[in-house]
C-alpha atoms as a PDB file:
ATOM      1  CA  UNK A   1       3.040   2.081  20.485  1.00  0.00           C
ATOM      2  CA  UNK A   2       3.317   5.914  19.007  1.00  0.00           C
ATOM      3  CA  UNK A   3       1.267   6.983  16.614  1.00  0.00           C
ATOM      4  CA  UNK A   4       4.086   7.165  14.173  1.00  0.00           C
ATOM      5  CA  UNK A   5       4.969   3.332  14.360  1.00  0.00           C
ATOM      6  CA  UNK A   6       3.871   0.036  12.888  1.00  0.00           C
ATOM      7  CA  UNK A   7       4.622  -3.259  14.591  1.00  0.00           C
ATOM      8  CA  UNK A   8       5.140  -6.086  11.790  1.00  0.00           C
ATOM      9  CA  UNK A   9       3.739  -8.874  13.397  1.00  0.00           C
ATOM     10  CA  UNK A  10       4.452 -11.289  10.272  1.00  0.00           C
ATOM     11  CA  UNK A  11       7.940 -10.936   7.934  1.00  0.00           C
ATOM     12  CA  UNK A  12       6.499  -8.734   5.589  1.00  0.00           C
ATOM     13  CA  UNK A  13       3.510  -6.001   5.193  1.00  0.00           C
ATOM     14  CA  UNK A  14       1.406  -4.538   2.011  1.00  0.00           C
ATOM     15  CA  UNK A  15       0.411  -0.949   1.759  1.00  0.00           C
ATOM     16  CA  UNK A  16      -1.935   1.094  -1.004  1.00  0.00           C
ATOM     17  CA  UNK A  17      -0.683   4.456  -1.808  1.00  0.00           C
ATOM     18  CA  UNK A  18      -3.717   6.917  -2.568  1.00  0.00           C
ATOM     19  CA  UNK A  19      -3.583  10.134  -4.341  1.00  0.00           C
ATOM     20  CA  UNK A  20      -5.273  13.078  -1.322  1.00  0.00           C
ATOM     21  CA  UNK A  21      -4.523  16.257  -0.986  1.00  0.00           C
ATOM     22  CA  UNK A  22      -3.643  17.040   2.380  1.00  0.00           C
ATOM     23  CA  UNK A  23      -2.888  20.353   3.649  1.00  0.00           C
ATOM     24  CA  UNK A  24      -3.997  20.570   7.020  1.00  0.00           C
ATOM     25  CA  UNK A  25      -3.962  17.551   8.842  1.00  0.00           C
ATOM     26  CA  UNK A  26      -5.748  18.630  11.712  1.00  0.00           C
ATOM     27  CA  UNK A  27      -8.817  19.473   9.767  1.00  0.00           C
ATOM     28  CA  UNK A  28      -9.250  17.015   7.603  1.00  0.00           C
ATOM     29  CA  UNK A  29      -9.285  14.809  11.235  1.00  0.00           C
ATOM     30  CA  UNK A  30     -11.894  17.053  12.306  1.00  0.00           C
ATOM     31  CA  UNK A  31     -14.044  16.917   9.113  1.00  0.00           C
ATOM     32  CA  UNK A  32     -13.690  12.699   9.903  1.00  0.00           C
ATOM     33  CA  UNK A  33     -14.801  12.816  13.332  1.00  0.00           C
ATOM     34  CA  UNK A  34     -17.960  15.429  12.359  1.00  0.00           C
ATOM     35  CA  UNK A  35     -18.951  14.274   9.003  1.00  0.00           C
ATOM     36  CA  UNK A  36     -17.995  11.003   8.223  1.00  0.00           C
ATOM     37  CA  UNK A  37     -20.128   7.935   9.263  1.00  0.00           C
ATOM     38  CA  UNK A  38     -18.763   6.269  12.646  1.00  0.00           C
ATOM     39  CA  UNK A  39     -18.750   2.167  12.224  1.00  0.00           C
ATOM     40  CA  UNK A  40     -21.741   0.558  14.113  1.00  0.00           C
ATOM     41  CA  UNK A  41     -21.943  -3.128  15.039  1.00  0.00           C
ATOM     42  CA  UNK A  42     -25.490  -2.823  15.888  1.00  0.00           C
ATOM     43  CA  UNK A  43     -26.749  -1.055  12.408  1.00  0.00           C
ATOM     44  CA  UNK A  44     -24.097  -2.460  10.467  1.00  0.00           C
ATOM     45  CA  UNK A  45     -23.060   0.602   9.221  1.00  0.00           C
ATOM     46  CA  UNK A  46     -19.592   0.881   7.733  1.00  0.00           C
ATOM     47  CA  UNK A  47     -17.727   3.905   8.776  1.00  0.00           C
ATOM     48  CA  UNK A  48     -14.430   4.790  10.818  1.00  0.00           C
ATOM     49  CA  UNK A  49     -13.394   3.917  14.560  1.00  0.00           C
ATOM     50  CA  UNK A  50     -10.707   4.091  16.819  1.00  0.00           C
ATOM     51  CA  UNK A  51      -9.341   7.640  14.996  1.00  0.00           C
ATOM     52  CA  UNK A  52      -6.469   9.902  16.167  1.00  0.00           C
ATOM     53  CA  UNK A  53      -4.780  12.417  15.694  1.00  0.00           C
ATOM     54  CA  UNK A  54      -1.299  13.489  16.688  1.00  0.00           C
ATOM     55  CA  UNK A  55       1.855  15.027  15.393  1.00  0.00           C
ATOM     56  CA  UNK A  56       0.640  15.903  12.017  1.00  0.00           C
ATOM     57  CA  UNK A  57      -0.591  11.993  11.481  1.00  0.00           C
ATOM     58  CA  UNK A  58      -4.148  10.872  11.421  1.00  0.00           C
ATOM     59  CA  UNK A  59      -4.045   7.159  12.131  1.00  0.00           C
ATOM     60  CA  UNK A  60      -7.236   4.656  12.506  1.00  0.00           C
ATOM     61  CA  UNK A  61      -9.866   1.809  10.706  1.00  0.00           C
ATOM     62  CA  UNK A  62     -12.253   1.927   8.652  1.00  0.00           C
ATOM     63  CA  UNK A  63     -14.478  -1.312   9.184  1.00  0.00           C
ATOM     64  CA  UNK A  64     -17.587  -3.148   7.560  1.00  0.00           C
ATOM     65  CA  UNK A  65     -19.861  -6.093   8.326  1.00  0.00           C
ATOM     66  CA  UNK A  66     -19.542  -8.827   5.355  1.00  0.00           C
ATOM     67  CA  UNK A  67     -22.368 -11.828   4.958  1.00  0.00           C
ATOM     68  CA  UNK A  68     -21.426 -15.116   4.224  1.00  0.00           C
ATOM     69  CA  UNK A  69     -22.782 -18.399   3.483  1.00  0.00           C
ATOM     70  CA  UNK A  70     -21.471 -21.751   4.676  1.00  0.00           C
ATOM     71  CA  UNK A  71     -23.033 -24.799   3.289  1.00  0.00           C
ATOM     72  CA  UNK A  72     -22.853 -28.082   5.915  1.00  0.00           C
ATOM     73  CA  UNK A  73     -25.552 -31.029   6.400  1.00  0.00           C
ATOM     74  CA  UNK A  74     -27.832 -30.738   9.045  1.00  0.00           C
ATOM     75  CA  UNK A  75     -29.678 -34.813   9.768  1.00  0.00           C
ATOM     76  CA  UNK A  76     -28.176 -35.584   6.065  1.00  0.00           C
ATOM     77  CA  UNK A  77     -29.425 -32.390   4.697  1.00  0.00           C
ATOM     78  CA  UNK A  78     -26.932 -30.284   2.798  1.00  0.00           C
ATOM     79  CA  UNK A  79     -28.366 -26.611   3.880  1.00  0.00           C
ATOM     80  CA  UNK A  80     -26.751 -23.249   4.357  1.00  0.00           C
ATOM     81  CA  UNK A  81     -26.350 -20.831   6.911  1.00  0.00           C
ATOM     82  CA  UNK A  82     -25.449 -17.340   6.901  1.00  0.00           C
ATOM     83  CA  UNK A  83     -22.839 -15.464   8.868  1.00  0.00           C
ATOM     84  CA  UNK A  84     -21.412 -12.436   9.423  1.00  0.00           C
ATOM     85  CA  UNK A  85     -18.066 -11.093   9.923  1.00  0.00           C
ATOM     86  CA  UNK A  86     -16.085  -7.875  10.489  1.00  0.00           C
ATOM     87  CA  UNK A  87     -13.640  -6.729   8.018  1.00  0.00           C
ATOM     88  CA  UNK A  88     -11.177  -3.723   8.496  1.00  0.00           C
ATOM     89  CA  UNK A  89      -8.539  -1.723   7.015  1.00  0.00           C
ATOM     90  CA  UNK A  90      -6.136   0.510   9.029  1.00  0.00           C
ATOM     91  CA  UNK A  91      -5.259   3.822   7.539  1.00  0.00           C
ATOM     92  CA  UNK A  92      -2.527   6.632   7.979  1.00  0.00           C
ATOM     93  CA  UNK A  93      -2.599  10.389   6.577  1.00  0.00           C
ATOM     94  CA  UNK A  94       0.071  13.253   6.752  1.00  0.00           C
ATOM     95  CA  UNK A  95       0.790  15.855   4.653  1.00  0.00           C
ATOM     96  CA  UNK A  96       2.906  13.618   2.454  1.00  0.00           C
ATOM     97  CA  UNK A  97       0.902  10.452   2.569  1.00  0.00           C
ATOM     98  CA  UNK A  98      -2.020   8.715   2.568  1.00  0.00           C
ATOM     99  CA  UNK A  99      -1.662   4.800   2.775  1.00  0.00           C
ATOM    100  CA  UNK A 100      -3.909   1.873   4.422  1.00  0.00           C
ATOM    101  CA  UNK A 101      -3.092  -1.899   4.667  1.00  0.00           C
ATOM    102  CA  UNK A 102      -5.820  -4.744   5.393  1.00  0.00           C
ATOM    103  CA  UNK A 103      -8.774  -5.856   3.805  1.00  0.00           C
ATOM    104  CA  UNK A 104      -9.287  -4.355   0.098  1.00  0.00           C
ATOM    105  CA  UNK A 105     -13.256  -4.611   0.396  1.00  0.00           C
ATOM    106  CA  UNK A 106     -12.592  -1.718   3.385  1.00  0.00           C
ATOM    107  CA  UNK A 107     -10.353  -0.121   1.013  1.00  0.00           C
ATOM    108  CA  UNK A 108     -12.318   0.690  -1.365  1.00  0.00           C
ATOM    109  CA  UNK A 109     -15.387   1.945   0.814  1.00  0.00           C
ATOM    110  CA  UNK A 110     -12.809   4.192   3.117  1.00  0.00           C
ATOM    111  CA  UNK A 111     -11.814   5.422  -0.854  1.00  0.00           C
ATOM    112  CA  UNK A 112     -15.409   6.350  -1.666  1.00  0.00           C
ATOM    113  CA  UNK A 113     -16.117   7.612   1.875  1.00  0.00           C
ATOM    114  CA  UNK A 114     -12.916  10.350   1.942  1.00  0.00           C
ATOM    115  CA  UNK A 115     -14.205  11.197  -1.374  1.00  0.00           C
ATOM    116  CA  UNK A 116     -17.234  12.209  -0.501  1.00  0.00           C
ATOM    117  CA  UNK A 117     -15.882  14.347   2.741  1.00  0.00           C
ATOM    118  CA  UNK A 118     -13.451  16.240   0.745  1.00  0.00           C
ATOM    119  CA  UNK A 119     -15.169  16.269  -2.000  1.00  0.00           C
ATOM    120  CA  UNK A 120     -12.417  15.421  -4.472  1.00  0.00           C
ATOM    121  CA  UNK A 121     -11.896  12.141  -6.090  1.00  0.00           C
ATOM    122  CA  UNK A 122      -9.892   9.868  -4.232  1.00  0.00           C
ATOM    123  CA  UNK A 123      -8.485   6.559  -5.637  1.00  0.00           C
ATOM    124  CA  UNK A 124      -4.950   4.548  -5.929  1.00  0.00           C
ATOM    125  CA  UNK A 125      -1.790   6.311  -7.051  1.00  0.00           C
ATOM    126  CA  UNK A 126      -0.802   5.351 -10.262  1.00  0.00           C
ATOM    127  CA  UNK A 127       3.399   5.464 -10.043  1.00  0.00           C
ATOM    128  CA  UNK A 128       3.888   6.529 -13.537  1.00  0.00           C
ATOM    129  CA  UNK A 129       6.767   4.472 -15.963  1.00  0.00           C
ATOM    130  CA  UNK A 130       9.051   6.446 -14.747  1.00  0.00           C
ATOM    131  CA  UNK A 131       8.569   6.150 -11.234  1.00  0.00           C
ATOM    132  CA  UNK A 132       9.194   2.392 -11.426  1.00  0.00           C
ATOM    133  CA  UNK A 133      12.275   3.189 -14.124  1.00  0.00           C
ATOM    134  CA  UNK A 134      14.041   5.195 -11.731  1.00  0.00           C
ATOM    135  CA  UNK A 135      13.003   3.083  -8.623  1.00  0.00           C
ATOM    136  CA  UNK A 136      14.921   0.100 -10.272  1.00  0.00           C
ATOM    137  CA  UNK A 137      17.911   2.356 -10.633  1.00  0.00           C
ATOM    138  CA  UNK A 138      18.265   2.967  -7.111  1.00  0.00           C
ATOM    139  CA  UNK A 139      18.094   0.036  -5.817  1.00  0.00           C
ATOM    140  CA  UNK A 140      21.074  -1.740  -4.612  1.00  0.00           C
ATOM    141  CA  UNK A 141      20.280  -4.793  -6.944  1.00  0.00           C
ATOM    142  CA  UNK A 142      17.036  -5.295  -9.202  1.00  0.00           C
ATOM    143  CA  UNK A 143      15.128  -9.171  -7.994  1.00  0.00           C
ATOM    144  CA  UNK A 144      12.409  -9.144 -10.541  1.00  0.00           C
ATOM    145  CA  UNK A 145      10.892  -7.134 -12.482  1.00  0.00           C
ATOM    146  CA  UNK A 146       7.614  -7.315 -14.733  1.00  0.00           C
ATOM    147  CA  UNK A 147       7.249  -5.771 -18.367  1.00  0.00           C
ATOM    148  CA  UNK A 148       5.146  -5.112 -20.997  1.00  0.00           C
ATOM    149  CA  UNK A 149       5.163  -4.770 -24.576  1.00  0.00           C
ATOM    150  CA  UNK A 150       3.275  -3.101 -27.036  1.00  0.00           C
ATOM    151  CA  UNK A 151      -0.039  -5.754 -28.416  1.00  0.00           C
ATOM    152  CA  UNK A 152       1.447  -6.239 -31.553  1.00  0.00           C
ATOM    153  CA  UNK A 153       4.420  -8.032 -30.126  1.00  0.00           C
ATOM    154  CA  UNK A 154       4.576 -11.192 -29.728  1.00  0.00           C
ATOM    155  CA  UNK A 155       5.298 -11.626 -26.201  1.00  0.00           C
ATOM    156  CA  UNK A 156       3.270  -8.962 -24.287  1.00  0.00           C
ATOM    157  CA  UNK A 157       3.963  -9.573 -20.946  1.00  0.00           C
ATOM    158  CA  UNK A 158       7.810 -10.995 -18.882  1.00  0.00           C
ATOM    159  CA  UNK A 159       8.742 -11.313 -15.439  1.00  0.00           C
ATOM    160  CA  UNK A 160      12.509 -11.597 -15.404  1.00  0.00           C
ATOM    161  CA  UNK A 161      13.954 -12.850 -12.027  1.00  0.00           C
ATOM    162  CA  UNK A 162      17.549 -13.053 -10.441  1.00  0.00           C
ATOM    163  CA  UNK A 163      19.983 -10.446  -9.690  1.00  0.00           C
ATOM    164  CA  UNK A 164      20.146  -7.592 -12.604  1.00  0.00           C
ATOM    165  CA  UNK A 165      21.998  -4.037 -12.929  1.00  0.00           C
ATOM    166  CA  UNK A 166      19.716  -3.443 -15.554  1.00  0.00           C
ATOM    167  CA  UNK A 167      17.021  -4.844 -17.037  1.00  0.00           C
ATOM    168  CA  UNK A 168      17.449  -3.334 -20.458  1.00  0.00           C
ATOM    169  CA  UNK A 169      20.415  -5.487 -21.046  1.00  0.00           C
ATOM    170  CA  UNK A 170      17.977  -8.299 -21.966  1.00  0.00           C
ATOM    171  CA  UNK A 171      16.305  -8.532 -25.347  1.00  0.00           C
ATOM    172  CA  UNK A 172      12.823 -10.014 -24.737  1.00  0.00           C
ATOM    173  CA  UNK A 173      10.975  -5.894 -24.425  1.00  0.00           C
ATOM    174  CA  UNK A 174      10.943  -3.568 -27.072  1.00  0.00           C
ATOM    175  CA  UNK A 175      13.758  -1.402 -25.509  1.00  0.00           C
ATOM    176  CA  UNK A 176      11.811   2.011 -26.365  1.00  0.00           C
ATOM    177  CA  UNK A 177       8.334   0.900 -26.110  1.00  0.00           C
ATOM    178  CA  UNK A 178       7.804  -0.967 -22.982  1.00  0.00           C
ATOM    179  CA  UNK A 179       6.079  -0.683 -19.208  1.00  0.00           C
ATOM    180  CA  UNK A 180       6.882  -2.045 -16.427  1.00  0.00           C
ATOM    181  CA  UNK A 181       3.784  -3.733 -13.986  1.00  0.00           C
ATOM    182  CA  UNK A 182       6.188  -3.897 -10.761  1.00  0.00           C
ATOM    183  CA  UNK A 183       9.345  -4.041  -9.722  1.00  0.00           C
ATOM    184  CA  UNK A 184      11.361  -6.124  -6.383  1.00  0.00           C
ATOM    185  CA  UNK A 185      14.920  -5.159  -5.014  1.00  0.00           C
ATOM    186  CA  UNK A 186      16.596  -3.934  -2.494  1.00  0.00           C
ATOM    187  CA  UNK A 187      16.908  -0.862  -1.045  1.00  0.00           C
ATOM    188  CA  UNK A 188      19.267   1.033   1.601  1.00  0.00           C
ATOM    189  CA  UNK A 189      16.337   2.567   4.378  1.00  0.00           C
ATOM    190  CA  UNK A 190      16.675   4.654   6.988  1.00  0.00           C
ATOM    191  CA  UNK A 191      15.653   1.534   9.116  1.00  0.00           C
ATOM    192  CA  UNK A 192      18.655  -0.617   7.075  1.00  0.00           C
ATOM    193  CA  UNK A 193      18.189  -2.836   4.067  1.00  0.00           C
ATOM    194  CA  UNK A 194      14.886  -4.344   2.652  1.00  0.00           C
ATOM    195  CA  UNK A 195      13.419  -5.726   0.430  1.00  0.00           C
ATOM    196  CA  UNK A 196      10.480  -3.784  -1.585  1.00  0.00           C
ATOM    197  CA  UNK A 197       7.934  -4.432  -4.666  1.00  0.00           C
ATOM    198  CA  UNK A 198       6.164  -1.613  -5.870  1.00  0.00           C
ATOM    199  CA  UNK A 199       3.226  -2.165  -8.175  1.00  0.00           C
ATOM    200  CA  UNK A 200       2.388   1.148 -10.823  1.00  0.00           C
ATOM    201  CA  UNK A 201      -1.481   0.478  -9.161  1.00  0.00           C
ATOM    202  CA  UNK A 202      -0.341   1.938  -6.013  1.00  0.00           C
ATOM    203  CA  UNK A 203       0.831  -1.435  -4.162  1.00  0.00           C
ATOM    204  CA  UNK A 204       4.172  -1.045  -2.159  1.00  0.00           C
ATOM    205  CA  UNK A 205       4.969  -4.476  -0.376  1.00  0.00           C
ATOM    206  CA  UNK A 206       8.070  -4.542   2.618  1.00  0.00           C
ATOM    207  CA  UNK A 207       9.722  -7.671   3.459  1.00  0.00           C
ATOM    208  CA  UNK A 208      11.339  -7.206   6.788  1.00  0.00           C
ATOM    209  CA  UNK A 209      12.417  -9.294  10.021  1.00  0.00           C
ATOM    210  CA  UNK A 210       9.665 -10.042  11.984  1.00  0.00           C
ATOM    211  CA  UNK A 211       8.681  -7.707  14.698  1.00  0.00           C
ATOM    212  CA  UNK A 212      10.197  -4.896  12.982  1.00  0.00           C
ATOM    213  CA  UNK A 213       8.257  -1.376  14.401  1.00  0.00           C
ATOM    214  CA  UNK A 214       8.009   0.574  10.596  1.00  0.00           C
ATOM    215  CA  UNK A 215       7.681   4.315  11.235  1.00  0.00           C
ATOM    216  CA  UNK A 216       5.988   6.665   9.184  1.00  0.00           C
ATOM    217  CA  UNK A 217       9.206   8.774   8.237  1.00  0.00           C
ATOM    218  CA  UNK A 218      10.609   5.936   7.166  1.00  0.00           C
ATOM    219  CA  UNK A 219       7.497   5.350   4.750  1.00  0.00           C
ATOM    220  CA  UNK A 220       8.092   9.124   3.579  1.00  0.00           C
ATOM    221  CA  UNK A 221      11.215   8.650   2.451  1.00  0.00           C
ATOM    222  CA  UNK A 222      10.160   5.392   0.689  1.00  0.00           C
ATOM    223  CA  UNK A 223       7.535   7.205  -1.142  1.00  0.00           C
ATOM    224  CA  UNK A 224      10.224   9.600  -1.857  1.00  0.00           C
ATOM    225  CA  UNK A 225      12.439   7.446  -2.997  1.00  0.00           C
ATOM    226  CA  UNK A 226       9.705   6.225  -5.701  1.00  0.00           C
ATOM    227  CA  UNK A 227       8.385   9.647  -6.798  1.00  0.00           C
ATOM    228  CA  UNK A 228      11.364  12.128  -6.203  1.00  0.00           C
ATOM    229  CA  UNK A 229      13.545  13.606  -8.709  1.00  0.00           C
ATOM    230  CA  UNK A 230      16.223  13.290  -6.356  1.00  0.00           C
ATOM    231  CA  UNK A 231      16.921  10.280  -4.144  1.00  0.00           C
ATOM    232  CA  UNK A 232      16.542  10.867  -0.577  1.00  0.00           C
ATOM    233  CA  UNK A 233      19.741   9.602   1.315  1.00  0.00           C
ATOM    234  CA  UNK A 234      19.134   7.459   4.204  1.00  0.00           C
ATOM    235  CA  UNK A 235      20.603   7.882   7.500  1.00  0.00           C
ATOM    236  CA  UNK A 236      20.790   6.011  10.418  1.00  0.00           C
ATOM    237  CA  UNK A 237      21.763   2.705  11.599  1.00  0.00           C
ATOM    238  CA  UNK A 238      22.022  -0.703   9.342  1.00  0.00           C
ATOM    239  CA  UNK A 239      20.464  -3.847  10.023  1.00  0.00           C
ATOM    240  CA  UNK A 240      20.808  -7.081   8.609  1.00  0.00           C
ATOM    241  CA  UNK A 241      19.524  -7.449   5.214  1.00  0.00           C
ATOM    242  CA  UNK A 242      16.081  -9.443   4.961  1.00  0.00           C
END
């Protein structure tokens, strides 16, 4: 597998989008493999592993070890006994992206630990209102969307479902004074038709046919599709819509 592709082993995978500046991608890999802490099974001490670097793309894990209690009967006894167990998150960096997918506990350390090696704070993207707005108008049809209204209102919060042009034909937001939470449709990729949700905390979610291999461009021009002015156009051959 390159470095530059992502094997979907189920029909679908979730990604966090995080807001890094990346100019050089070579050394911020090398500030990783100096600074950072390395993952140790034998200290227990969360950090990265299995890092490279290639082609402008920084790919690897960040893991940690997580006790846990599990409460059985021992001679009619009901007693507890701890455990331990490995949790990891996989994470990707390029000049135009920083995502990770797995565990959110690893998340959130790998979050704190690039913050303190580049000194800058580092945390989810928030897609703005309209990010999401103009997401949902280039989409080849809207699924569902989620809304908002202002508190005084009397119904604050609507997820409208089925097949919409647009959602501000429907009179249950404030038409001036809403936000939206997330939006699902479908969209024309480079790698053919999917289906994506995009959360405004930073939560993209792909469903695709199973086995699909994801490449990073193709994430670009996703991202660019969310937070560009102007729609990327996607090229290449279509697959059957999932």
């Amino acid at each position: 597998m390159l470095i530059n592709e992502i094997e979907i082993a189920g029909s679908s995978i979730s990604l966090k989008c995080w807001a890094m500046k990346v100019t050089d991608v070579d050394a911020t890999f090398d500030t990783i493999m100096k600074k950072a802490d390395m993952f140790s099974i034998e200290t227990e001490l969360p950090g990265f592993h299995d890092c490279d670097c290639e082609n402008a793309i920084i790919r690897g894990f960040y893991s940690v070890v997580i006790p846990f209690e599990i409460e059985h009967l021992v001679e009619g006894i009901t007693t507890k006994t701890l455990f331990k167990r490995i949790e990891s998150c996989e994470f990707i960096i390029s000049e135009k992206l920083v995502l990770t997918f797995g565990k959110s506990g690893p998340m959130k350390l790998l979050g704190t630990a690039l913050s303190a090696l580049t000194g800058e704070h580092v945390d989810l993207v928030e897609f703005e209102f309209h990010h999401l707005n103009q997401l949902q108008e280039r989409m080849t049809n809207i699924k569902s969307i989620v809304l908002t209204n202002p508190k005084e209102k009397e119904v604050r919060r609507a997820r409208l479902a089925g097949h919409m042009e647009n959602y501000t034909e429907y009179n249950i937001i404030d038409p001036r004074n809403h936000g939206i939470d997330s939006v699902a449709g479908l969209i024309d990729t480079p790698l053919g038709p999917m289906t994506i949700t995009v959360g405004k905390k930073g939560s993209i979610r792909l469903n695709v046919k199973k086995g699909l291999i994801m490449t990073i461009e193709c994430l670009e021009w996703i991202l660019d599709l969310i937070t560009s002015e102007t729609a990327p156009k996607a090229a290449g051959a279509q697959q059957p819509v999932f």
